[in-house]
PDB file of N, CA and C in Angstrom:
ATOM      1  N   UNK A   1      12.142   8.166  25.842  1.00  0.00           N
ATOM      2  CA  UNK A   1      12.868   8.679  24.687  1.00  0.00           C
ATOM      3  C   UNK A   1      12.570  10.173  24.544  1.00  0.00           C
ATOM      4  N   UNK A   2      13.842  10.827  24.670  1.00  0.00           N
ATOM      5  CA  UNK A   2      13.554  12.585  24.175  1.00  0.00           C
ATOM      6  C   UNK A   2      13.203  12.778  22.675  1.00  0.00           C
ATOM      7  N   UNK A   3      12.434  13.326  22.528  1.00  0.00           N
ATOM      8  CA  UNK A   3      13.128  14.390  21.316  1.00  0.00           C
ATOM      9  C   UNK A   3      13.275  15.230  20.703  1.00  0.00           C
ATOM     10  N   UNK A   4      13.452  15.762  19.885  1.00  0.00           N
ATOM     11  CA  UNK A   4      13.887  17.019  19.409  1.00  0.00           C
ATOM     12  C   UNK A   4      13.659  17.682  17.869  1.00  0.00           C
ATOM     13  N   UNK A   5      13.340  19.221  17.650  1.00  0.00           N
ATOM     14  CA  UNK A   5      12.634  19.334  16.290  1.00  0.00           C
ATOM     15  C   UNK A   5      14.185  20.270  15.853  1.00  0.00           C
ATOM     16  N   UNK A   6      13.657  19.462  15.004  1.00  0.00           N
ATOM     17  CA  UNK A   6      14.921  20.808  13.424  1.00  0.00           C
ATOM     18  C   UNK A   6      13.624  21.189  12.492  1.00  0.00           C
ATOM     19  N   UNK A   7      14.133  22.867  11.983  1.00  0.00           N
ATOM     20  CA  UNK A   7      13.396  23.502  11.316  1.00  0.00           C
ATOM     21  C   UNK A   7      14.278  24.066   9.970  1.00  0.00           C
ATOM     22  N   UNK A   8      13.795  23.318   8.699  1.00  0.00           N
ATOM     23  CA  UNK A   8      14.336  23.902   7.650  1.00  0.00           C
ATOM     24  C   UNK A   8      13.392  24.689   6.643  1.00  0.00           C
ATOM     25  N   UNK A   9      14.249  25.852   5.579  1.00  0.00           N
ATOM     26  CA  UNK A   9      13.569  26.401   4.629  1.00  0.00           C
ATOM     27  C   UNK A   9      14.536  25.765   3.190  1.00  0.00           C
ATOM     28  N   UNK A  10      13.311  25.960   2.325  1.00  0.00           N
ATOM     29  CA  UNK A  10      13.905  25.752   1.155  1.00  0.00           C
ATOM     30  C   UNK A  10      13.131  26.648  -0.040  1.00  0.00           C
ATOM     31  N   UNK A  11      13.660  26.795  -0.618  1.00  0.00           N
ATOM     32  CA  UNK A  11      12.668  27.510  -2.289  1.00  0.00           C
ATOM     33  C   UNK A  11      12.758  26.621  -3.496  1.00  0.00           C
ATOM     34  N   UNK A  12      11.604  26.802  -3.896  1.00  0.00           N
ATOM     35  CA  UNK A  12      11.296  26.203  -4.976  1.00  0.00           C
ATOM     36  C   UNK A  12      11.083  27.059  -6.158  1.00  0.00           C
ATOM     37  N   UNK A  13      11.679  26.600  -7.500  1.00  0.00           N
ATOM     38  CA  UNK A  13      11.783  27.535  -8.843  1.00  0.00           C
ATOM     39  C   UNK A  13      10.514  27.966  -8.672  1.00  0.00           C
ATOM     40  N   UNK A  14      10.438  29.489  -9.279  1.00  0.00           N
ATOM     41  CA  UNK A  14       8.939  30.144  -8.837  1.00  0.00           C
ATOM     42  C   UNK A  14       8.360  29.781 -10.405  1.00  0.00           C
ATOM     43  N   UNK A  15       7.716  28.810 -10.390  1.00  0.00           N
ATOM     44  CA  UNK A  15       7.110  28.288 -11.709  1.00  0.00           C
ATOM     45  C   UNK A  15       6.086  27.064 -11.175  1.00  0.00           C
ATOM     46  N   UNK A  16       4.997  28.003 -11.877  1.00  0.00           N
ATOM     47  CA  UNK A  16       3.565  26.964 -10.776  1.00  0.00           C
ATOM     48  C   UNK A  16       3.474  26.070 -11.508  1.00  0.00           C
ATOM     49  N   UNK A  17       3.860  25.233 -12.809  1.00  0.00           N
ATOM     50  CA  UNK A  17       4.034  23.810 -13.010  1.00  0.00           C
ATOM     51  C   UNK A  17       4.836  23.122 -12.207  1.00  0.00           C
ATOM     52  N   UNK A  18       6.221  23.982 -12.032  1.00  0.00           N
ATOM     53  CA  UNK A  18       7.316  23.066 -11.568  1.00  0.00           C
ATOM     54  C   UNK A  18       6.690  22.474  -9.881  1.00  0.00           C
ATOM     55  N   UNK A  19       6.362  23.690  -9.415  1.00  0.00           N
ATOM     56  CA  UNK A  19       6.210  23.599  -7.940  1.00  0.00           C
ATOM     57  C   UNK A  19       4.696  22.655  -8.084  1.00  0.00           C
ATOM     58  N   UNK A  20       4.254  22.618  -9.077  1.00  0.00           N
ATOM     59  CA  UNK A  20       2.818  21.306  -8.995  1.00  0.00           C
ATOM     60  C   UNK A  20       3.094  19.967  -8.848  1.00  0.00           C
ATOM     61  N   UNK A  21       4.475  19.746  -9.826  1.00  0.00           N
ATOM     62  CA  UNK A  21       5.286  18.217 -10.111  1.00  0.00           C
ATOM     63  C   UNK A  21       5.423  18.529  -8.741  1.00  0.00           C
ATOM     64  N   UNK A  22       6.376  18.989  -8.170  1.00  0.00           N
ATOM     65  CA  UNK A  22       6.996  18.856  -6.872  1.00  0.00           C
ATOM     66  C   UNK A  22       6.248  18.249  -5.877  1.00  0.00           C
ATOM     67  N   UNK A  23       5.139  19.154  -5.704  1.00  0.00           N
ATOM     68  CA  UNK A  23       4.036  18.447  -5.088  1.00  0.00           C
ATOM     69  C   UNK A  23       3.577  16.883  -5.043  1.00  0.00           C
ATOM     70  N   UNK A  24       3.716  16.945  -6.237  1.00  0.00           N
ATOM     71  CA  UNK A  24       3.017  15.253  -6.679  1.00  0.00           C
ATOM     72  C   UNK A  24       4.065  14.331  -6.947  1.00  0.00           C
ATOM     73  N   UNK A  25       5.347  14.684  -6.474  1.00  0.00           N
ATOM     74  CA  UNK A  25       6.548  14.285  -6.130  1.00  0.00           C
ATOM     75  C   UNK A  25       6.267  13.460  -4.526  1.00  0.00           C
ATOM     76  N   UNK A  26       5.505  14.330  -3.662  1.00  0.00           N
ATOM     77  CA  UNK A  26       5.366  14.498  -2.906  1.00  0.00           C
ATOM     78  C   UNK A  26       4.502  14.167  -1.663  1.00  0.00           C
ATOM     79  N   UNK A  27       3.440  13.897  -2.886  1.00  0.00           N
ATOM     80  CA  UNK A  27       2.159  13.273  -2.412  1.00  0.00           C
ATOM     81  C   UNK A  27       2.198  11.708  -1.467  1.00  0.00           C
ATOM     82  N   UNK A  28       1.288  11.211  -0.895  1.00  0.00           N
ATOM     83  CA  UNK A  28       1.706  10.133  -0.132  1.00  0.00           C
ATOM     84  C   UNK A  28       1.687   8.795  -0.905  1.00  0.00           C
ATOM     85  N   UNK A  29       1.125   8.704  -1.936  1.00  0.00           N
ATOM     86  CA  UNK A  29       1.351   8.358  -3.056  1.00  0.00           C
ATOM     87  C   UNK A  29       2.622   7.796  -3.614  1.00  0.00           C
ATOM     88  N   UNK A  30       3.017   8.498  -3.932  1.00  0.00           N
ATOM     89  CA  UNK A  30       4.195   9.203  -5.280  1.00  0.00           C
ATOM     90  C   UNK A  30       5.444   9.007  -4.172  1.00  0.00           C
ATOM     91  N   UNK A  31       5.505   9.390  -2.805  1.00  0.00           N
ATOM     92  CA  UNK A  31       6.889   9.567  -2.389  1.00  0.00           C
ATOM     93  C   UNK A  31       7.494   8.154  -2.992  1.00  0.00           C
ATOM     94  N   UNK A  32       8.948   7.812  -3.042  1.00  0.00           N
ATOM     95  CA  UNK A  32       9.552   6.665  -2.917  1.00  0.00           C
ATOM     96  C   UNK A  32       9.866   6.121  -1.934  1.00  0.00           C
ATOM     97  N   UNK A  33       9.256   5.350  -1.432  1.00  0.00           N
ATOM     98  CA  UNK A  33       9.563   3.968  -0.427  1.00  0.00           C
ATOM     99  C   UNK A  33      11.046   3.947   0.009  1.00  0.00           C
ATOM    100  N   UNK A  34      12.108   3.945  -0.567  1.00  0.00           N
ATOM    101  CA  UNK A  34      13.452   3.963  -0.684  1.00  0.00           C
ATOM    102  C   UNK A  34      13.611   5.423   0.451  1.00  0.00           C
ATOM    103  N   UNK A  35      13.080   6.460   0.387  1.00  0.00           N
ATOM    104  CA  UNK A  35      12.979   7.792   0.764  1.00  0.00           C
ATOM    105  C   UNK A  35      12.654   7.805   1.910  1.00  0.00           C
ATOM    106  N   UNK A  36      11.604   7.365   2.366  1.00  0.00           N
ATOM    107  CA  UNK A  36      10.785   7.131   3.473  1.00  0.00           C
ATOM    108  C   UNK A  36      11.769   6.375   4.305  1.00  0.00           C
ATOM    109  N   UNK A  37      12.188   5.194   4.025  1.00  0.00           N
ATOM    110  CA  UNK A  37      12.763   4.134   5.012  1.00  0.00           C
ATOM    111  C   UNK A  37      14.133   5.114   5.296  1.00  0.00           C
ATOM    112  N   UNK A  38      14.889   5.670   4.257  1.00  0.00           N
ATOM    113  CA  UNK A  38      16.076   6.566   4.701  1.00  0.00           C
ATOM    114  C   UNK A  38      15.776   7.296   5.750  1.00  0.00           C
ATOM    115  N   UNK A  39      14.404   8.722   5.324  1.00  0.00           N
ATOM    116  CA  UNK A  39      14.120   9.344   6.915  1.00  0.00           C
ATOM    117  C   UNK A  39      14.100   8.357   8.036  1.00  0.00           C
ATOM    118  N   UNK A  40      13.596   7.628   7.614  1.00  0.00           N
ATOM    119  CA  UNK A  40      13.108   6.859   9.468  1.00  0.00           C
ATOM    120  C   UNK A  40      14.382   6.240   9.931  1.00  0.00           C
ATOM    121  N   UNK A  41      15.636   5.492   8.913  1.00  0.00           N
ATOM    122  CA  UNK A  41      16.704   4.792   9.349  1.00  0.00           C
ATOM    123  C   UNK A  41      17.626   6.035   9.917  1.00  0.00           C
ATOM    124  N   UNK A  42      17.391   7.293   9.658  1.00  0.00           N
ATOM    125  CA  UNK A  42      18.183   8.164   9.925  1.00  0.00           C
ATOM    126  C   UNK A  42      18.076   8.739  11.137  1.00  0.00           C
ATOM    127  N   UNK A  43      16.756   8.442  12.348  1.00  0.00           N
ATOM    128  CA  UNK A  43      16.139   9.032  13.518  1.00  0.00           C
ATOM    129  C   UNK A  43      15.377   9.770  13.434  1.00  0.00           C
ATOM    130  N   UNK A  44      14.573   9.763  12.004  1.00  0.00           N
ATOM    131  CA  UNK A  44      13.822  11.254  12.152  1.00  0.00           C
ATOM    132  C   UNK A  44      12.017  10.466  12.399  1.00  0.00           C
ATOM    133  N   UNK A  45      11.853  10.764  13.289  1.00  0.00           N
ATOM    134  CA  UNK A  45      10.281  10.220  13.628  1.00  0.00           C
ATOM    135  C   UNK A  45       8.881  10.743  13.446  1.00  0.00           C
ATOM    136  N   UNK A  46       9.167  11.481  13.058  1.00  0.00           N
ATOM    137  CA  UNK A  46       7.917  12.624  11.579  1.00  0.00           C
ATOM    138  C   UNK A  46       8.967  14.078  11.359  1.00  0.00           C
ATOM    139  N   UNK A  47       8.083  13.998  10.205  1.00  0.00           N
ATOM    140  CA  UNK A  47       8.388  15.245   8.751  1.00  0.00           C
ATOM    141  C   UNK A  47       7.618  15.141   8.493  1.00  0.00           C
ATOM    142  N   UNK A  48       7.262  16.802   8.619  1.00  0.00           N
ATOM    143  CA  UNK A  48       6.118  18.102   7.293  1.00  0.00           C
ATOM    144  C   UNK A  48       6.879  18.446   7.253  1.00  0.00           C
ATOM    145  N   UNK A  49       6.358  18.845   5.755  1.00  0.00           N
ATOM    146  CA  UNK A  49       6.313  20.018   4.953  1.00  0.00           C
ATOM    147  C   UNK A  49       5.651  20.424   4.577  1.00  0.00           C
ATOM    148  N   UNK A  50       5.460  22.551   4.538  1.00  0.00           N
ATOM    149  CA  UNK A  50       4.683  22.939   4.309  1.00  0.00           C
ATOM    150  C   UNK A  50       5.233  24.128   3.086  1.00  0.00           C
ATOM    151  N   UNK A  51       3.964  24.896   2.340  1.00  0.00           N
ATOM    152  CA  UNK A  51       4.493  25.224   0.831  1.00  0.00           C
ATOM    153  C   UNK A  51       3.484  26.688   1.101  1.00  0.00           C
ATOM    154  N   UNK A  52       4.290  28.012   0.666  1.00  0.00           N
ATOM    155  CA  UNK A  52       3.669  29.242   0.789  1.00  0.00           C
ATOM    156  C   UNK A  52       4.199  29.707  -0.250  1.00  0.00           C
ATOM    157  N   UNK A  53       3.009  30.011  -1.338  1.00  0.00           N
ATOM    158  CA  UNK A  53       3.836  30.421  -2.951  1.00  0.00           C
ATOM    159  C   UNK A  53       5.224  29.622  -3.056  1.00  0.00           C
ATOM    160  N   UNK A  54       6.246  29.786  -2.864  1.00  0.00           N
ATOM    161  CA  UNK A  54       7.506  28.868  -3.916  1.00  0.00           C
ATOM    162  C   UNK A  54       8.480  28.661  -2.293  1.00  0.00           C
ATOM    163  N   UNK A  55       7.824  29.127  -0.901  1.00  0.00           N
ATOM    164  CA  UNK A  55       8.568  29.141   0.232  1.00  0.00           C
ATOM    165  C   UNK A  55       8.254  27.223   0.780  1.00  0.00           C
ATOM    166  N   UNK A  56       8.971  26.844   0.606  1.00  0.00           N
ATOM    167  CA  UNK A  56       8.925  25.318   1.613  1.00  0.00           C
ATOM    168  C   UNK A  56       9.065  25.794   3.592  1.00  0.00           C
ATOM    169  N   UNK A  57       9.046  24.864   3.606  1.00  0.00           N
ATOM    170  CA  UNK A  57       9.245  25.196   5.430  1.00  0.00           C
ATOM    171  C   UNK A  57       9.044  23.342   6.067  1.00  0.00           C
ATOM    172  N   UNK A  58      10.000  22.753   6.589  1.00  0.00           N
ATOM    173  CA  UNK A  58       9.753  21.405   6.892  1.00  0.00           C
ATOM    174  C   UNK A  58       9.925  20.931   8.450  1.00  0.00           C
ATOM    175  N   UNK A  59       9.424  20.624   9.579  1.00  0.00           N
ATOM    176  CA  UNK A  59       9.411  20.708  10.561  1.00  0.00           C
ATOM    177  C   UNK A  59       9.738  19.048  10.930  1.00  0.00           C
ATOM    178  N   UNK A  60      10.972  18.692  11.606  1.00  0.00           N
ATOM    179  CA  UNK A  60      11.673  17.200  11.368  1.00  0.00           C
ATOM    180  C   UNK A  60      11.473  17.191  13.186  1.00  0.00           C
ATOM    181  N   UNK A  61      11.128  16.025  13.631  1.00  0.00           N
ATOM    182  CA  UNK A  61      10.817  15.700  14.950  1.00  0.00           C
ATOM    183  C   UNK A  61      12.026  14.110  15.097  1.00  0.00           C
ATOM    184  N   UNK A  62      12.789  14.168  16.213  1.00  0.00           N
ATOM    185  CA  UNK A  62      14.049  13.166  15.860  1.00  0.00           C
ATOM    186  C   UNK A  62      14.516  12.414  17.324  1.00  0.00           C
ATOM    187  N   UNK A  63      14.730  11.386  16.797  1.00  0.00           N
ATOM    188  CA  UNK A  63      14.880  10.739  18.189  1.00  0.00           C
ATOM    189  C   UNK A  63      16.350  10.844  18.293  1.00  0.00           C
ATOM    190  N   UNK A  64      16.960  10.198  19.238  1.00  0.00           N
ATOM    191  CA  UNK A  64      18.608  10.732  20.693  1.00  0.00           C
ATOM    192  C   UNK A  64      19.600  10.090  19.346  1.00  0.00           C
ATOM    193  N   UNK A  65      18.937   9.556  18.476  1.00  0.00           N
ATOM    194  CA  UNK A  65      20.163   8.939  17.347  1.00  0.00           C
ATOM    195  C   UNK A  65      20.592   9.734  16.234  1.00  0.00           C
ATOM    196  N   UNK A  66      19.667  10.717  15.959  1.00  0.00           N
ATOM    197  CA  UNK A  66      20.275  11.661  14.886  1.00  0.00           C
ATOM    198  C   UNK A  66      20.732  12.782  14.836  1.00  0.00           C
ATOM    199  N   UNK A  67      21.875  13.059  14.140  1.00  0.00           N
ATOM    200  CA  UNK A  67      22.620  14.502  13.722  1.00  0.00           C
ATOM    201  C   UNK A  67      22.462  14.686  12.165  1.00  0.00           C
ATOM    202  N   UNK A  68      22.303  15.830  11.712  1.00  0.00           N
ATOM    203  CA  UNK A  68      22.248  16.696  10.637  1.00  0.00           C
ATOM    204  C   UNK A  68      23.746  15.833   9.984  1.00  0.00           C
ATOM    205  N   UNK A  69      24.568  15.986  10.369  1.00  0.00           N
ATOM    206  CA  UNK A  69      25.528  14.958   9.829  1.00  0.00           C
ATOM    207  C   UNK A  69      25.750  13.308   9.899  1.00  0.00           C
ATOM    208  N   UNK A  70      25.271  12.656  10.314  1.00  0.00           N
ATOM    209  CA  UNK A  70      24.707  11.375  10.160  1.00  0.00           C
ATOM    210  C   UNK A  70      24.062  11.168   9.197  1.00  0.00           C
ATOM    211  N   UNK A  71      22.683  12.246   8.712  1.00  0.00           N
ATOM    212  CA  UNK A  71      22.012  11.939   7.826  1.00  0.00           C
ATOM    213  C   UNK A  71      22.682  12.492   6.860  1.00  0.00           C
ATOM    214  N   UNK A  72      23.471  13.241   6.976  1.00  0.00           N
ATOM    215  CA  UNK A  72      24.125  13.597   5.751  1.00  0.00           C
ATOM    216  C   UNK A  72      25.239  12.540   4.815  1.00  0.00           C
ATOM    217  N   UNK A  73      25.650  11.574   5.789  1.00  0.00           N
ATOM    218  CA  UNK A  73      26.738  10.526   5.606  1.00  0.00           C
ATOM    219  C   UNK A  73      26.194   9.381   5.114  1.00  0.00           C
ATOM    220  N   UNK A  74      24.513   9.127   5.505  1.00  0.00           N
ATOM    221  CA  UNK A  74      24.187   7.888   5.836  1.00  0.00           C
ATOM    222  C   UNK A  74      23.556   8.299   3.554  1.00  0.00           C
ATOM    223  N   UNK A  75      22.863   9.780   3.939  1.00  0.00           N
ATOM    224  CA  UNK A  75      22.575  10.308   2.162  1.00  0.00           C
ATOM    225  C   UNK A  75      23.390  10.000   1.352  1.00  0.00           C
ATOM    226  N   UNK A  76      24.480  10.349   1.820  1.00  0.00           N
ATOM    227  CA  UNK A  76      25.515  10.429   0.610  1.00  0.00           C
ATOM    228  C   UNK A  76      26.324   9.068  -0.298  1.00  0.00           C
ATOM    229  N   UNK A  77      25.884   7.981   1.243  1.00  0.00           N
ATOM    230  CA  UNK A  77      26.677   6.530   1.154  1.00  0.00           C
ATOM    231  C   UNK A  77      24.805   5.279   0.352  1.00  0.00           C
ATOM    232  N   UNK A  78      23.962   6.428  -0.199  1.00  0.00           N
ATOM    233  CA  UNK A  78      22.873   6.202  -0.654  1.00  0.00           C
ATOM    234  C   UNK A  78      22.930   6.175  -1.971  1.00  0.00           C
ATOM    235  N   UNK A  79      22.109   4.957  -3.126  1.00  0.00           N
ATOM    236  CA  UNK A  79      22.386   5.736  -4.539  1.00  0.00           C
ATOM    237  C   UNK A  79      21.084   6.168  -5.000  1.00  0.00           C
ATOM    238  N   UNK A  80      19.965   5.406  -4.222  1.00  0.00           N
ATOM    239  CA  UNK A  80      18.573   5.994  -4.153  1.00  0.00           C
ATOM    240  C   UNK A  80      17.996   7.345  -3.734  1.00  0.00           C
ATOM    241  N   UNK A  81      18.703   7.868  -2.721  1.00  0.00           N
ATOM    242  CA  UNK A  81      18.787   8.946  -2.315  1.00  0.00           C
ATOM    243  C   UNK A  81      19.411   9.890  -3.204  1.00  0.00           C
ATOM    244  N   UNK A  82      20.798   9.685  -3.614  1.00  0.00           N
ATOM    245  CA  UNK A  82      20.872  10.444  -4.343  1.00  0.00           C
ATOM    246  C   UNK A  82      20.239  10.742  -5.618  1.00  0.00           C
ATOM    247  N   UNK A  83      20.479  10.002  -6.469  1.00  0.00           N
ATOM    248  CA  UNK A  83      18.892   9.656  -7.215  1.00  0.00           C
ATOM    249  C   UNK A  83      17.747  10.442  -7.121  1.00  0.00           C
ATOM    250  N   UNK A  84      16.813  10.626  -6.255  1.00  0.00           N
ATOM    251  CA  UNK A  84      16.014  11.775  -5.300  1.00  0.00           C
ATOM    252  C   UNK A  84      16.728  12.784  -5.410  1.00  0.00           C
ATOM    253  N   UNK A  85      17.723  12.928  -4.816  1.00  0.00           N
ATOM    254  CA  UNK A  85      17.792  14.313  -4.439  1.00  0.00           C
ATOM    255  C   UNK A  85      18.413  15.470  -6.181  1.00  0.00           C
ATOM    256  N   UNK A  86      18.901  14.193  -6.988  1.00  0.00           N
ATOM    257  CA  UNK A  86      19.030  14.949  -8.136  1.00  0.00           C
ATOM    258  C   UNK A  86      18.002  15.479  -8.622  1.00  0.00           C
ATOM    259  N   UNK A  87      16.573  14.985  -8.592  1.00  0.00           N
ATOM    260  CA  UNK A  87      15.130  14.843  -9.316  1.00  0.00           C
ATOM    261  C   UNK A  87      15.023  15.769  -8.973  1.00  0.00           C
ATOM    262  N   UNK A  88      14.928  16.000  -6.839  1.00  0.00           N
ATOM    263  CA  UNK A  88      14.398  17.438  -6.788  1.00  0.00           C
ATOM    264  C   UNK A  88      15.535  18.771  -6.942  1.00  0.00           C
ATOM    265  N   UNK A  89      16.721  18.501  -7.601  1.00  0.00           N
ATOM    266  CA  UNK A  89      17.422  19.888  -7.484  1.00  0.00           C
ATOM    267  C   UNK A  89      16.448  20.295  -8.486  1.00  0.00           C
ATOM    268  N   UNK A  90      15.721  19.960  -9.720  1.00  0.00           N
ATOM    269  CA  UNK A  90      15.360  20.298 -11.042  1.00  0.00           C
ATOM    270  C   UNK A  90      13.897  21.452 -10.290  1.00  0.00           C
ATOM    271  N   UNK A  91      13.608  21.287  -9.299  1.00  0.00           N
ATOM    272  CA  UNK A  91      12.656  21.953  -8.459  1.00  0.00           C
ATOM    273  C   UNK A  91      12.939  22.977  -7.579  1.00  0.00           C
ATOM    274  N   UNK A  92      13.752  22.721  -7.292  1.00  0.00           N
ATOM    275  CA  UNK A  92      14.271  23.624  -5.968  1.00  0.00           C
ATOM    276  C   UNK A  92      15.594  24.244  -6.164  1.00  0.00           C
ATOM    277  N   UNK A  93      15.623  25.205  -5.099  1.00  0.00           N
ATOM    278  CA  UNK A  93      16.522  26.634  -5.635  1.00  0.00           C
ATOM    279  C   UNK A  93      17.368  26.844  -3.961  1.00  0.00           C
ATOM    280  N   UNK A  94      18.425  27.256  -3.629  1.00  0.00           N
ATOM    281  CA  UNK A  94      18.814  27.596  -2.174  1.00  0.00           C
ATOM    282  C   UNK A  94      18.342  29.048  -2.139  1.00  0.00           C
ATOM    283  N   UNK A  95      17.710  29.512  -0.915  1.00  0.00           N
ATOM    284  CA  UNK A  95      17.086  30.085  -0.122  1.00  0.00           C
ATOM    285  C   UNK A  95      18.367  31.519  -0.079  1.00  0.00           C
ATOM    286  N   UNK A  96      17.970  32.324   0.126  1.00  0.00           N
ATOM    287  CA  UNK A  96      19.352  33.886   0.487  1.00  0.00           C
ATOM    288  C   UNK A  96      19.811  32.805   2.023  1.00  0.00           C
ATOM    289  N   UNK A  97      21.165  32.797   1.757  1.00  0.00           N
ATOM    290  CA  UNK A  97      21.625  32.789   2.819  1.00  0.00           C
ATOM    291  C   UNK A  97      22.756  31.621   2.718  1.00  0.00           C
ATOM    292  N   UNK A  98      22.064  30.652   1.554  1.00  0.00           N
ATOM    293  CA  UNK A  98      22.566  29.569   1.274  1.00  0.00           C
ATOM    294  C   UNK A  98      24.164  29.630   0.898  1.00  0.00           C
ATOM    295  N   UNK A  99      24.807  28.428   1.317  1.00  0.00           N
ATOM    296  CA  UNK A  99      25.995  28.145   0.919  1.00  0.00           C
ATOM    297  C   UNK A  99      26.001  27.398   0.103  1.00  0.00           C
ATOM    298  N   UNK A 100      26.938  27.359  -0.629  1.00  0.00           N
ATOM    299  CA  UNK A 100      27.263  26.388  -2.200  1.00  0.00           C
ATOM    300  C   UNK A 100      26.915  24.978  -2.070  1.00  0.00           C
ATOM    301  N   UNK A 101      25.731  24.364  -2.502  1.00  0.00           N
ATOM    302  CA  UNK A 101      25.282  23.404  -2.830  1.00  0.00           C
ATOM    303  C   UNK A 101      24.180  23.048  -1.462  1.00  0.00           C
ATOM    304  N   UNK A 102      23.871  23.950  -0.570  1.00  0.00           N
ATOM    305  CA  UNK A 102      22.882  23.804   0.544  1.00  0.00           C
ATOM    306  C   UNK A 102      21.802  24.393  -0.553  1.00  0.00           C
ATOM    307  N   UNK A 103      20.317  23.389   0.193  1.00  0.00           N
ATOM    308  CA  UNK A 103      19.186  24.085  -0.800  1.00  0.00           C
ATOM    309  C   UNK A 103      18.294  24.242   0.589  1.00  0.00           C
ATOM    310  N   UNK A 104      18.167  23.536   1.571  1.00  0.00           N
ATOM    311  CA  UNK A 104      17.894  23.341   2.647  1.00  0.00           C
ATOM    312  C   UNK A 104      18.139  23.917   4.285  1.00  0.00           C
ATOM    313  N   UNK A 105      18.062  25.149   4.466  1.00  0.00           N
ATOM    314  CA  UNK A 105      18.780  25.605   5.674  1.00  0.00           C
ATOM    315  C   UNK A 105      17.803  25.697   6.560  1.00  0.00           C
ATOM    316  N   UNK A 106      18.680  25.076   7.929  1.00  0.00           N
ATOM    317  CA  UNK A 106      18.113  25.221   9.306  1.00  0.00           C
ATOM    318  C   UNK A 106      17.895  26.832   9.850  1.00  0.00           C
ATOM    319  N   UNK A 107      16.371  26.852  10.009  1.00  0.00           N
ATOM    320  CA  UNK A 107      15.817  28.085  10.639  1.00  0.00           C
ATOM    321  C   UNK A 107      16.117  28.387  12.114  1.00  0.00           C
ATOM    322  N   UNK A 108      16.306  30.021  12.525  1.00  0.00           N
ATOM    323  CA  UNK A 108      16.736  30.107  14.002  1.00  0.00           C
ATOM    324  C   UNK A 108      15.138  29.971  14.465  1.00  0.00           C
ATOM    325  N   UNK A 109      14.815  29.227  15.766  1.00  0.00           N
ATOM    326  CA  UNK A 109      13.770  29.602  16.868  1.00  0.00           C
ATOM    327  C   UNK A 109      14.215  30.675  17.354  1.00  0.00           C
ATOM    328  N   UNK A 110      12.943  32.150  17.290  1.00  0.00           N
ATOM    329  CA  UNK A 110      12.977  33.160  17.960  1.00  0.00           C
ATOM    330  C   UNK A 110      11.689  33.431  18.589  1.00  0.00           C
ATOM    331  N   UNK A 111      10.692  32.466  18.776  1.00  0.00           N
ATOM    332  CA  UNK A 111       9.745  32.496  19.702  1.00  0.00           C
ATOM    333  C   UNK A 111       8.931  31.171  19.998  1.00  0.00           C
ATOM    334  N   UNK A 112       8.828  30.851  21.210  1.00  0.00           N
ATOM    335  CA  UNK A 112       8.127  29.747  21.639  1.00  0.00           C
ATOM    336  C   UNK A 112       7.462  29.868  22.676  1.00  0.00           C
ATOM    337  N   UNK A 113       5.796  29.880  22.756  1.00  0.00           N
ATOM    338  CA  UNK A 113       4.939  29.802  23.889  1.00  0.00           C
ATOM    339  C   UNK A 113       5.650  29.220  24.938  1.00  0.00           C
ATOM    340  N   UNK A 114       5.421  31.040  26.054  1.00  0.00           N
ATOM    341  CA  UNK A 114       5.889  30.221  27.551  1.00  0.00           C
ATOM    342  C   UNK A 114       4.732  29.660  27.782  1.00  0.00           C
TER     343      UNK A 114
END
């Protein structure tokens, strides 16, 4: 089995309560079960995320079954997910660059150890 990494950014409201909930949104804990089984039904075979002042950064590792649009179809035809993803708009902000209703954008690779 190949596979393959996607790299996204996101921002979070610059407010160190908000971005604390978020966290503990977040925790291994706290995630929702419902959430978890979506990543994995979707091909994605680990996710981090990582948090620099209000900068997210999430590094998705994916097996030969998933597209960025799959999971987007498989989200949308979700009511748990959506659900989630309303909770965290109240957290999160789109990034410069963003298009209307993206909070999440795929980063370019511009260097990788030869």
């Amino acid at each position: 089995m190949t596979s393959r990494k996607f790299c996204y950014a996101c921002d979070l409201i610059d407010n160190p309560k908000l971005i604390e909930e978020y966290k503990y949104y977040h925790s291994k804990e706290n995630v929702w079960p419902e959430i978890t089984k979506s990543i994995k039904d979707a091909g994605i075979i680990d996710m981090e995320i990582y948090i620099l002042a209000n900068r997210l950064f999430m590094i998705m590792e994916v097996d030969e079954n998933y597209t960025p649009e799959r999971k987007q179809m498989m989200d949308a035809a979700n009511p748990k997910v959506q659900e989630w993803e309303k909770l965290m708009w109240q957290f999160q902000q789109a990034p410069p660059g963003a298009k209307e209703g993206e909070k999440w954008i795929e980063m370019e690779q511009i260097y990788k150890l030869p």
